[in-house]
PDB file of N, CA and C in Angstrom:
ATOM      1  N   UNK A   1    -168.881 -21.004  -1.601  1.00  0.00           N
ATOM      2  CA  UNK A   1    -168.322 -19.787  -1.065  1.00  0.00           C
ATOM      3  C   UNK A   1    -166.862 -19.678  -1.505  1.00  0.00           C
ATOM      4  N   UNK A   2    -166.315 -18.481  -1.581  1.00  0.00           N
ATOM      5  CA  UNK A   2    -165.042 -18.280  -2.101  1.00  0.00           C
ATOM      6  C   UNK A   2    -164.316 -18.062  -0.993  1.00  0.00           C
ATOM      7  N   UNK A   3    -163.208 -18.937  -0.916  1.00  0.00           N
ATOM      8  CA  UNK A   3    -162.299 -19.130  -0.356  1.00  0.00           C
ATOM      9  C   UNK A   3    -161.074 -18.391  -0.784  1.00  0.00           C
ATOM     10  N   UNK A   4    -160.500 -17.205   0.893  1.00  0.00           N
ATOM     11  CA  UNK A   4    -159.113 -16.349   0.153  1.00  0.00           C
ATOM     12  C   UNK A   4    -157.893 -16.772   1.270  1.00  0.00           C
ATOM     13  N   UNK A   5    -157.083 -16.962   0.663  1.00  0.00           N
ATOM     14  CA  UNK A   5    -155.942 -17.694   1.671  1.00  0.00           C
ATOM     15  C   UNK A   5    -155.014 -16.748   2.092  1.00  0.00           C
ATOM     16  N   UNK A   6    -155.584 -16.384   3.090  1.00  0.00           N
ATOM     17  CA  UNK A   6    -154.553 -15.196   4.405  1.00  0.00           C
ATOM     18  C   UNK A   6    -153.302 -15.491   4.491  1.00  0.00           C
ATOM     19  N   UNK A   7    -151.881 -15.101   4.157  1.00  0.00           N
ATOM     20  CA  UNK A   7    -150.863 -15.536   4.066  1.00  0.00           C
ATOM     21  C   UNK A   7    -150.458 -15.283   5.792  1.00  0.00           C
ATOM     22  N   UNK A   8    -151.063 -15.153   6.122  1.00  0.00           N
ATOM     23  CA  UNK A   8    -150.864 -14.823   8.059  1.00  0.00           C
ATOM     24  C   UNK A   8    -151.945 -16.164   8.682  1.00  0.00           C
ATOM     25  N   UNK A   9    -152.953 -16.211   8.403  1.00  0.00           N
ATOM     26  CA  UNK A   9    -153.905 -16.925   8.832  1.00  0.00           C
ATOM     27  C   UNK A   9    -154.291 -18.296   8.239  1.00  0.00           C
ATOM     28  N   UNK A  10    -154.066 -18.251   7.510  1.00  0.00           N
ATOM     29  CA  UNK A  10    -154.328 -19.477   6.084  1.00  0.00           C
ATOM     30  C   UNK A  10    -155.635 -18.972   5.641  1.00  0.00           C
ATOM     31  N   UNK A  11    -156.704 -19.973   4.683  1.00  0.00           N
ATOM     32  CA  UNK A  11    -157.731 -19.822   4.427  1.00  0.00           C
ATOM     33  C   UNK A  11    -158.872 -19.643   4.910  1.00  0.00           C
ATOM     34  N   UNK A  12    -159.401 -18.633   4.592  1.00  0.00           N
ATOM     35  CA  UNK A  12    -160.396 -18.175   5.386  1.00  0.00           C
ATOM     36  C   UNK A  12    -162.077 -17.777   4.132  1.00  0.00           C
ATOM     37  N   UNK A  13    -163.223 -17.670   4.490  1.00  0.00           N
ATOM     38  CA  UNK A  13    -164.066 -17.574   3.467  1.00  0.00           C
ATOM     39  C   UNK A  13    -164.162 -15.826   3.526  1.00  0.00           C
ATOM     40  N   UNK A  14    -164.125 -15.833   1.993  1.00  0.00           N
ATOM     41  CA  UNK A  14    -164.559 -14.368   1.311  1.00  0.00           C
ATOM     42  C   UNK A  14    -165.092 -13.140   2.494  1.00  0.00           C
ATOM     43  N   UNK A  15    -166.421 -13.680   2.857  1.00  0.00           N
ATOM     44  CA  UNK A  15    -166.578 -12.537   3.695  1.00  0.00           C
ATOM     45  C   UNK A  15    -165.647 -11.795   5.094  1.00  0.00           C
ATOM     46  N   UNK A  16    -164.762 -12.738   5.401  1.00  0.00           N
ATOM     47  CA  UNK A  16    -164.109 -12.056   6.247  1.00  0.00           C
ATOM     48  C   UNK A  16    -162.655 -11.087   5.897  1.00  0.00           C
ATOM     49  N   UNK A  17    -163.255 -10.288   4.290  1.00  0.00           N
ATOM     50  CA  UNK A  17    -162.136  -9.884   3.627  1.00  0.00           C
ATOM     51  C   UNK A  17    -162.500  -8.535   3.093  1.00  0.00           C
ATOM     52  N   UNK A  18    -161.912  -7.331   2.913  1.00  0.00           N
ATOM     53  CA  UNK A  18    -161.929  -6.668   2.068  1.00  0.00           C
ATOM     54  C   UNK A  18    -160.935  -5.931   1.033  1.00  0.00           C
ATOM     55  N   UNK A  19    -161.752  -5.622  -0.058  1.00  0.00           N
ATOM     56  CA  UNK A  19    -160.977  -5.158  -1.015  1.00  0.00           C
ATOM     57  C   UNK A  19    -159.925  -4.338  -0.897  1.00  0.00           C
ATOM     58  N   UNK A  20    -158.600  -3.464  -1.101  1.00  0.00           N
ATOM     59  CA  UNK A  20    -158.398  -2.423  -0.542  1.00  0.00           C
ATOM     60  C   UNK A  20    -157.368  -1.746  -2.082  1.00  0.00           C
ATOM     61  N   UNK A  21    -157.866  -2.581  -3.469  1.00  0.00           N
ATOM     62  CA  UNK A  21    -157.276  -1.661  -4.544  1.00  0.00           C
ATOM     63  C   UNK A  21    -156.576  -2.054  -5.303  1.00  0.00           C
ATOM     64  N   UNK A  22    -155.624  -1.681  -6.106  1.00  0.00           N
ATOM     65  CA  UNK A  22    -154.707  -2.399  -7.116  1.00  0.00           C
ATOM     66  C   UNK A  22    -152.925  -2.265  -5.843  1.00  0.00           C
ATOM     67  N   UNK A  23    -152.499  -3.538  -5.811  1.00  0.00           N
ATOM     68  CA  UNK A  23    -151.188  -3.758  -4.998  1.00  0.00           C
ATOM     69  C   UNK A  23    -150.359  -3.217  -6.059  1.00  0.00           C
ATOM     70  N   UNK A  24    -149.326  -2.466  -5.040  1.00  0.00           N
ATOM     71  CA  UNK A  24    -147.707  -1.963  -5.540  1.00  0.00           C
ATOM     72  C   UNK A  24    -147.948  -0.482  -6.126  1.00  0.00           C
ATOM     73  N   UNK A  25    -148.847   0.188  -5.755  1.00  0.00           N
ATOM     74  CA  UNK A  25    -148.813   1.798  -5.969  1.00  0.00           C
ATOM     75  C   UNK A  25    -148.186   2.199  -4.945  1.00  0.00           C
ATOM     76  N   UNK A  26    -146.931   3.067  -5.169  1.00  0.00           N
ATOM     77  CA  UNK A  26    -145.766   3.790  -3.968  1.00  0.00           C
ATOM     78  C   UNK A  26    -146.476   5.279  -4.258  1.00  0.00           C
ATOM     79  N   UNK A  27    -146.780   5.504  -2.687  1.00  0.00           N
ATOM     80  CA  UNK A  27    -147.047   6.968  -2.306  1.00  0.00           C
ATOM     81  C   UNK A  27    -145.795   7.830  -3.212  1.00  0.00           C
ATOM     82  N   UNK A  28    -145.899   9.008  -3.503  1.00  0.00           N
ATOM     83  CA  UNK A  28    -145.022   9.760  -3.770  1.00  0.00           C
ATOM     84  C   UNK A  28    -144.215  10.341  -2.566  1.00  0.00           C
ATOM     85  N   UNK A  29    -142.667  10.342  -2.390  1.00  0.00           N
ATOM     86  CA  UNK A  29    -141.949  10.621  -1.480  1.00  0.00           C
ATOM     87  C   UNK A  29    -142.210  11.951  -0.781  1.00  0.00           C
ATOM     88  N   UNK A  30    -142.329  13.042  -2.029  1.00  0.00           N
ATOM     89  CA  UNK A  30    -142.522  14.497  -1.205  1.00  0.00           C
ATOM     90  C   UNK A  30    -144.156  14.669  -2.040  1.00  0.00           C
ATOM     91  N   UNK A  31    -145.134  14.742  -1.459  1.00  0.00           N
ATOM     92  CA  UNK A  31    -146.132  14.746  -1.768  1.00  0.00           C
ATOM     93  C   UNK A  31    -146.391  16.670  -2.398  1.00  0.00           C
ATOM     94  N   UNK A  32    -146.469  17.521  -1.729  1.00  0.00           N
ATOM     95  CA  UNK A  32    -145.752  18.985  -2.060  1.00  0.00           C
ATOM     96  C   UNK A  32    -145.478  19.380  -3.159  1.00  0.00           C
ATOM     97  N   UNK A  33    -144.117  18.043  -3.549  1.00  0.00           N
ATOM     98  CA  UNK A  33    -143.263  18.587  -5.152  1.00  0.00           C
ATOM     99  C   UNK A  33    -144.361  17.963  -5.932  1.00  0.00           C
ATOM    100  N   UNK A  34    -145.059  17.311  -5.639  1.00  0.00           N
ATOM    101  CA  UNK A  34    -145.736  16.654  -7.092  1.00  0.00           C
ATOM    102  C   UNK A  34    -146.913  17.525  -7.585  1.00  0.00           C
ATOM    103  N   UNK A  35    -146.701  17.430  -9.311  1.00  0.00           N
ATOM    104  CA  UNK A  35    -147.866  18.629  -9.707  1.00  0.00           C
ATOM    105  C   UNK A  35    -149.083  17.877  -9.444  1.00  0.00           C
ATOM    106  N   UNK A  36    -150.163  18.701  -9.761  1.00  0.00           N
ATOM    107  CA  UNK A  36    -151.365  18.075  -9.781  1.00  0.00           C
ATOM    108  C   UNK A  36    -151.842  17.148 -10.422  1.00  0.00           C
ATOM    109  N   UNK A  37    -151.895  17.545 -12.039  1.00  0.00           N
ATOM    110  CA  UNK A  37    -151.345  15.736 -12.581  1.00  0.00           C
ATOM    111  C   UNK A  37    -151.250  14.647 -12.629  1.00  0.00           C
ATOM    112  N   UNK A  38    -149.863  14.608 -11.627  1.00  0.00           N
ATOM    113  CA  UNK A  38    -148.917  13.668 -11.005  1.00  0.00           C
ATOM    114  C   UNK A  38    -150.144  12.634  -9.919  1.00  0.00           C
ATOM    115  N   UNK A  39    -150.463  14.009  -9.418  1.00  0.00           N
ATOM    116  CA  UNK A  39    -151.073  13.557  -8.042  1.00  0.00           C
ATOM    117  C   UNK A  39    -152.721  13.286  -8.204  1.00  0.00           C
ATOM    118  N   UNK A  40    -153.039  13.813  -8.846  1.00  0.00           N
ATOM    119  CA  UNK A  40    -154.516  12.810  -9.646  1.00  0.00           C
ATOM    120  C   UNK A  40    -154.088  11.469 -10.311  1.00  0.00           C
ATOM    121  N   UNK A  41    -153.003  11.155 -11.162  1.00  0.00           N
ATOM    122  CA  UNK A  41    -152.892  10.226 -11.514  1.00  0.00           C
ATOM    123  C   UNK A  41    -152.137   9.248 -10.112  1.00  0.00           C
ATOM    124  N   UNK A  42    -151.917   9.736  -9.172  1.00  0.00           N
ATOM    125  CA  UNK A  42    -151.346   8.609  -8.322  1.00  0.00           C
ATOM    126  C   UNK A  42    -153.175   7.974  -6.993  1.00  0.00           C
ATOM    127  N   UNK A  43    -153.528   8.967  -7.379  1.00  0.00           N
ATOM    128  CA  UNK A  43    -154.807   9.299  -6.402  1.00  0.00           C
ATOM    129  C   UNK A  43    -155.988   8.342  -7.142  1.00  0.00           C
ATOM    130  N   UNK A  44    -156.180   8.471  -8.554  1.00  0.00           N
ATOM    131  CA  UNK A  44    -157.390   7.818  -9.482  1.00  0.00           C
ATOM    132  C   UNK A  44    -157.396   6.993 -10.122  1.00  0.00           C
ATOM    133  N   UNK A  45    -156.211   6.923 -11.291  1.00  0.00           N
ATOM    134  CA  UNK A  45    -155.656   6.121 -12.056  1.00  0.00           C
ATOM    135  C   UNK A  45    -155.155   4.677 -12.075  1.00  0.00           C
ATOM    136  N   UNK A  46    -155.752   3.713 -12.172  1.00  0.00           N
ATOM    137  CA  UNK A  46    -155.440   2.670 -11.687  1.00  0.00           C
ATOM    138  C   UNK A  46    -155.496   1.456 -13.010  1.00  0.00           C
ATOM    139  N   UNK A  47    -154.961   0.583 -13.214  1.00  0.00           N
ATOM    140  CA  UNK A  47    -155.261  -0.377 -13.969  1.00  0.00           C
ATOM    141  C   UNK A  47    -156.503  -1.293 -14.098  1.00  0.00           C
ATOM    142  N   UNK A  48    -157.260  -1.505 -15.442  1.00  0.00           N
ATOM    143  CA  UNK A  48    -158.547  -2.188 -15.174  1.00  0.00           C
ATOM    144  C   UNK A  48    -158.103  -2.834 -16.046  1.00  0.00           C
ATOM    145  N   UNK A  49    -157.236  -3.696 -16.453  1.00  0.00           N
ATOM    146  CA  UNK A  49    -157.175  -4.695 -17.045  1.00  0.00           C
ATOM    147  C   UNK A  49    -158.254  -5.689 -17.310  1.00  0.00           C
ATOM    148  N   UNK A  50    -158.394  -7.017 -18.154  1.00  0.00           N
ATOM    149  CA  UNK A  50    -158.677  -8.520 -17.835  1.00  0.00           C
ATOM    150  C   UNK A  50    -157.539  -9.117 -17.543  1.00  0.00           C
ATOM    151  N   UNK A  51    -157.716 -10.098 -16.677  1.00  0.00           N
ATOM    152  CA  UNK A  51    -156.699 -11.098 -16.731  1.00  0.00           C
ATOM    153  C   UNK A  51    -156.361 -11.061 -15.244  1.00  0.00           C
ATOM    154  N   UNK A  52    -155.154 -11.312 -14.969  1.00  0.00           N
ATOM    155  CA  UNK A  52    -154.287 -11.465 -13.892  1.00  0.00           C
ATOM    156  C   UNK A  52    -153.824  -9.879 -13.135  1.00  0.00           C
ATOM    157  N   UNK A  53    -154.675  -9.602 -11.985  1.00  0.00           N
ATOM    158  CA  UNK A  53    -154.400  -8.316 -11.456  1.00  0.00           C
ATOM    159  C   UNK A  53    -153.827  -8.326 -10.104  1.00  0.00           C
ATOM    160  N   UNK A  54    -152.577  -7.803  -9.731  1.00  0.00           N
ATOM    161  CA  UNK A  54    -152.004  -7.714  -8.519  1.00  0.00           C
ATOM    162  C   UNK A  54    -153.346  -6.433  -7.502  1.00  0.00           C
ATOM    163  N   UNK A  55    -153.731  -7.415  -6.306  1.00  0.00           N
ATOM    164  CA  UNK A  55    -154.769  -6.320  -5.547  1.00  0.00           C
ATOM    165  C   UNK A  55    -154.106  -6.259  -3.881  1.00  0.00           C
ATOM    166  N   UNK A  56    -155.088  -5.516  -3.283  1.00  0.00           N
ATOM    167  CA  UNK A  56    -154.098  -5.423  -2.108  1.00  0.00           C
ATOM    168  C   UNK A  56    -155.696  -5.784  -1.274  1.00  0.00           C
ATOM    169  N   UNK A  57    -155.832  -6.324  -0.216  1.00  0.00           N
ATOM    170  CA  UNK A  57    -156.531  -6.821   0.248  1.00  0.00           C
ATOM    171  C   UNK A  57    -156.214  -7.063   2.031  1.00  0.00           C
ATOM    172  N   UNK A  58    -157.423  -6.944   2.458  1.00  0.00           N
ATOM    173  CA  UNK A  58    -156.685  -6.783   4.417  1.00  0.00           C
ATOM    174  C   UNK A  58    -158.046  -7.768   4.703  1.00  0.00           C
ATOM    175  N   UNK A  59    -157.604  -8.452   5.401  1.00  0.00           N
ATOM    176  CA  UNK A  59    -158.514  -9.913   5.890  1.00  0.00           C
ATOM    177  C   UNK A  59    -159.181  -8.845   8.025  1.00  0.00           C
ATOM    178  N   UNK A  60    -159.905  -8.199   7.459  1.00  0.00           N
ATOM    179  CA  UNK A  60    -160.438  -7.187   8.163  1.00  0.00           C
ATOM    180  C   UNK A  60    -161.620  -8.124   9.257  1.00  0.00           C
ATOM    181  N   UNK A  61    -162.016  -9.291   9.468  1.00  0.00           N
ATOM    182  CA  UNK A  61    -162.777  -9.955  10.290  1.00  0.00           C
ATOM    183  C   UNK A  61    -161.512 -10.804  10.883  1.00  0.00           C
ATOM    184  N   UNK A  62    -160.730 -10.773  10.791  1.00  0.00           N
ATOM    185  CA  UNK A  62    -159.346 -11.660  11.059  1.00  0.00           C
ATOM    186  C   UNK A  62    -157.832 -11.213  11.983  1.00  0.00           C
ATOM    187  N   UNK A  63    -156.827 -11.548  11.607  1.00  0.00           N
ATOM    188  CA  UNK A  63    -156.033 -10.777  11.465  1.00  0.00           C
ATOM    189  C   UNK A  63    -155.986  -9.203  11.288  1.00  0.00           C
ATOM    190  N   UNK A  64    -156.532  -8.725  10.658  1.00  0.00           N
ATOM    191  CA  UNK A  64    -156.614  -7.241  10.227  1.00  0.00           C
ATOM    192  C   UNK A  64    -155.802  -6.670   9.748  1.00  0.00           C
ATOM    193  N   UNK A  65    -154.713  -7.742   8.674  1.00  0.00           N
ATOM    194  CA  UNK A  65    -153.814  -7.021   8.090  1.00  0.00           C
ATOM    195  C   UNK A  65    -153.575  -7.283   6.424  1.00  0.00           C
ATOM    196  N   UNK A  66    -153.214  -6.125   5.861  1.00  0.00           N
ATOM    197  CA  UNK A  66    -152.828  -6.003   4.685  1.00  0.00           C
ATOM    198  C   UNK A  66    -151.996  -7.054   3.973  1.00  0.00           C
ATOM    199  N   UNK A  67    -152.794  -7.398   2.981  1.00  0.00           N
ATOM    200  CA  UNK A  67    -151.661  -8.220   2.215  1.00  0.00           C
ATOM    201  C   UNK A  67    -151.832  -8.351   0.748  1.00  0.00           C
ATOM    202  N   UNK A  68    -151.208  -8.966  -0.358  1.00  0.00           N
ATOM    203  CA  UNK A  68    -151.403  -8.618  -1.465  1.00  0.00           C
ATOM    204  C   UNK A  68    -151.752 -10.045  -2.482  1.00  0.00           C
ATOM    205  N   UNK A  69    -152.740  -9.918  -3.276  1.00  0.00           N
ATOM    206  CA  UNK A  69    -153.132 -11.285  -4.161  1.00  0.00           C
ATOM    207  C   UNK A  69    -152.705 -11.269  -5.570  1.00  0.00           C
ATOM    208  N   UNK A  70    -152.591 -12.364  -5.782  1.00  0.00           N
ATOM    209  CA  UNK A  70    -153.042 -12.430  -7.490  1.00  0.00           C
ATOM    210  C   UNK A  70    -153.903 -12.850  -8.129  1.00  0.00           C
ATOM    211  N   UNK A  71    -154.948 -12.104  -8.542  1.00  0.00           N
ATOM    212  CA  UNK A  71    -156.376 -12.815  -8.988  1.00  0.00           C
ATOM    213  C   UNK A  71    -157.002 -12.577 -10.377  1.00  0.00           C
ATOM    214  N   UNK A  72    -157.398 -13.324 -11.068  1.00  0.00           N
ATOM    215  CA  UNK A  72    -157.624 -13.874 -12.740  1.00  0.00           C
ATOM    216  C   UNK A  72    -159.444 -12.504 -12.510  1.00  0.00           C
ATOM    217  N   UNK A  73    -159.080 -11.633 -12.723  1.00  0.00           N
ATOM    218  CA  UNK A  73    -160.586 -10.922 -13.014  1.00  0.00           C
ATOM    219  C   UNK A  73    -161.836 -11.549 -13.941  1.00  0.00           C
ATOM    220  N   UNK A  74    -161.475 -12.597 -14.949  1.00  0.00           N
ATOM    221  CA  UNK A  74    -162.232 -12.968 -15.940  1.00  0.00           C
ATOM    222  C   UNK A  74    -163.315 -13.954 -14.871  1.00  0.00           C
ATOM    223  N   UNK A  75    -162.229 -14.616 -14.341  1.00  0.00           N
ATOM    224  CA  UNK A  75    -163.003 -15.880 -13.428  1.00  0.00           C
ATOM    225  C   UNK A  75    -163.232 -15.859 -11.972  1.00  0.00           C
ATOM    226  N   UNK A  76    -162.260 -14.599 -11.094  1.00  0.00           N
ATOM    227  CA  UNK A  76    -162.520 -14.211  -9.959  1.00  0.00           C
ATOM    228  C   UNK A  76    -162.182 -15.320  -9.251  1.00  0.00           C
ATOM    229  N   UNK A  77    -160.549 -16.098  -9.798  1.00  0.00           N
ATOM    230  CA  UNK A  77    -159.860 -17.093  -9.027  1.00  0.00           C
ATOM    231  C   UNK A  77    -158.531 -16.402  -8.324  1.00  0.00           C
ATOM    232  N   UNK A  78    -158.532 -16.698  -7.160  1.00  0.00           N
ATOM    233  CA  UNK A  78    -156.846 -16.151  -6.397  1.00  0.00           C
ATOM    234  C   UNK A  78    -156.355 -17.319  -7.129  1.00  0.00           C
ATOM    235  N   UNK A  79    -154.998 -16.753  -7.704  1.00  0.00           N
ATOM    236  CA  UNK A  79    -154.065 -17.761  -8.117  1.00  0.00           C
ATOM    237  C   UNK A  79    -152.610 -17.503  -6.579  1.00  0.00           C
ATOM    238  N   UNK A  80    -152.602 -16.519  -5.790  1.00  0.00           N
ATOM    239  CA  UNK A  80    -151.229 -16.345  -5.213  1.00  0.00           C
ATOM    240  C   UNK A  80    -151.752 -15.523  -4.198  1.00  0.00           C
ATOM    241  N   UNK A  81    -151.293 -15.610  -3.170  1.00  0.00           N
ATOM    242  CA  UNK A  81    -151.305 -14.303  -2.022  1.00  0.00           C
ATOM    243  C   UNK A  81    -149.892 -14.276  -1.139  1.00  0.00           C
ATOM    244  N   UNK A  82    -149.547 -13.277  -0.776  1.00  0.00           N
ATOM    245  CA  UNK A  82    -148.284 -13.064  -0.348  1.00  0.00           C
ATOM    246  C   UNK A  82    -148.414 -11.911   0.628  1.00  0.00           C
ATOM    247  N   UNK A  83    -147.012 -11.573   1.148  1.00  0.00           N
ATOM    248  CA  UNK A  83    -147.533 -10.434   2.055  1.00  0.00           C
ATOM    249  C   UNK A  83    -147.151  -9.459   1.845  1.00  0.00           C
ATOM    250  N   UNK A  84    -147.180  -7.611   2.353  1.00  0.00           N
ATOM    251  CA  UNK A  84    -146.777  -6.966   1.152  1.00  0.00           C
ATOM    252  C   UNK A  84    -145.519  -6.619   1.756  1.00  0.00           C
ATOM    253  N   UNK A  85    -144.924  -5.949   0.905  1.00  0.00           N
ATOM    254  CA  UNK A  85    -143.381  -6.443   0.584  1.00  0.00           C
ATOM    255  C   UNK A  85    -142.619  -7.351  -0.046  1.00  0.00           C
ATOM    256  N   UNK A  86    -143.352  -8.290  -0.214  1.00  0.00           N
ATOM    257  CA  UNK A  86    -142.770  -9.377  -0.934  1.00  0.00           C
ATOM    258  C   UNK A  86    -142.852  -9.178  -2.380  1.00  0.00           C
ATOM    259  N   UNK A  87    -142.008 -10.227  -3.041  1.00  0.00           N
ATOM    260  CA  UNK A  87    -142.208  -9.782  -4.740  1.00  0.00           C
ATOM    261  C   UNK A  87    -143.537 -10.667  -5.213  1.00  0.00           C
ATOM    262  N   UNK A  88    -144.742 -10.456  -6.143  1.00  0.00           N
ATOM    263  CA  UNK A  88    -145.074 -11.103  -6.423  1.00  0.00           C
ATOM    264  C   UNK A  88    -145.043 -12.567  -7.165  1.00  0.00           C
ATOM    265  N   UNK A  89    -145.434 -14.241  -6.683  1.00  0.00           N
ATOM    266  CA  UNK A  89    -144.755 -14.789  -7.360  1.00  0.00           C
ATOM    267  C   UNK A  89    -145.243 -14.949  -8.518  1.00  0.00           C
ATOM    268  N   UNK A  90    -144.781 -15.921  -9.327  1.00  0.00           N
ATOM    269  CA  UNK A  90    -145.700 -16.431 -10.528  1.00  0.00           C
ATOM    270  C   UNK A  90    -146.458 -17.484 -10.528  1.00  0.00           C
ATOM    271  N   UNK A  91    -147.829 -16.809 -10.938  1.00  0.00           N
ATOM    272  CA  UNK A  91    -148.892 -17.107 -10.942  1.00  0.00           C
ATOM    273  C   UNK A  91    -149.353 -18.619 -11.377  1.00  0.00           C
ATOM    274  N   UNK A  92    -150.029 -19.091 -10.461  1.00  0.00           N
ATOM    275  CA  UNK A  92    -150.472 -20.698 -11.329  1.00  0.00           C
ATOM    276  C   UNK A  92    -151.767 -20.184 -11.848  1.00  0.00           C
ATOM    277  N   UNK A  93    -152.099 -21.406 -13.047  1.00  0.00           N
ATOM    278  CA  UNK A  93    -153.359 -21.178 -13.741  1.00  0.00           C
ATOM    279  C   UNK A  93    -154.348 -21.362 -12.776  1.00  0.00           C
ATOM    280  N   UNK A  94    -155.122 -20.429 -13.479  1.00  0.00           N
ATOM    281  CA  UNK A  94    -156.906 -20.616 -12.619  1.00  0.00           C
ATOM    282  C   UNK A  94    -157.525 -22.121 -13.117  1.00  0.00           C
ATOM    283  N   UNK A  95    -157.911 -22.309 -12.388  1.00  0.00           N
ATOM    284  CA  UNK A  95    -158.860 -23.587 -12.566  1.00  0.00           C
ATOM    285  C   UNK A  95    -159.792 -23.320 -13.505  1.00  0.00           C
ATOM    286  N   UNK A  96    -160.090 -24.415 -13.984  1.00  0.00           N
ATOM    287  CA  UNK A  96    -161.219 -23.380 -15.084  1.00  0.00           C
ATOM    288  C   UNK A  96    -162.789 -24.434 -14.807  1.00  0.00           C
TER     289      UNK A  96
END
């Protein structure tokens, strides 16, 4: 079972977690001024990289709060979790 480490709770197993997107997208300040565009690309647009993806994640059987990971998409290893606000750190290698 995959193990995700609650920076509030410590480690906890996978299922008591959900996804909640790519971490560090800022709402737009005046939502109004922004063209449409703007606001599809803040709404849809998201990074699908490989590799190392900052996600935002809320330990929703738990705690119930938001926080943000760093996880290797190729291998589906957390290398980092932090809470949000914080800067992300740098990443240790995935285990392989």
């Amino acid at each position: 079972m995959l193990l995700i480490d609650c920076p509030y709770c410590g480690e906890r197993p996978e299922p008591e977690f959900a996804y909640g997107g790519q971490a560090h997208i800022a709402r737009p300040g005046d939502p109004a001024a922004v063209s449409a565009p703007e606001w599809t690309r803040f709404l849809y647009l998201r990074d699908n990289r490989r590799g190392v993806h900052a996600e935002r994640w809320r330990h929703s059987h738990g705690c119930g709060r938001f926080f943000n990971a760093l996880r290797d998409t190729t291998t589906d290893h957390f290398l980092a979790t932090y809470r949000v606000g914080e800067a992300p750190p740098a990443p240790a290698k995935a285990p392989r």
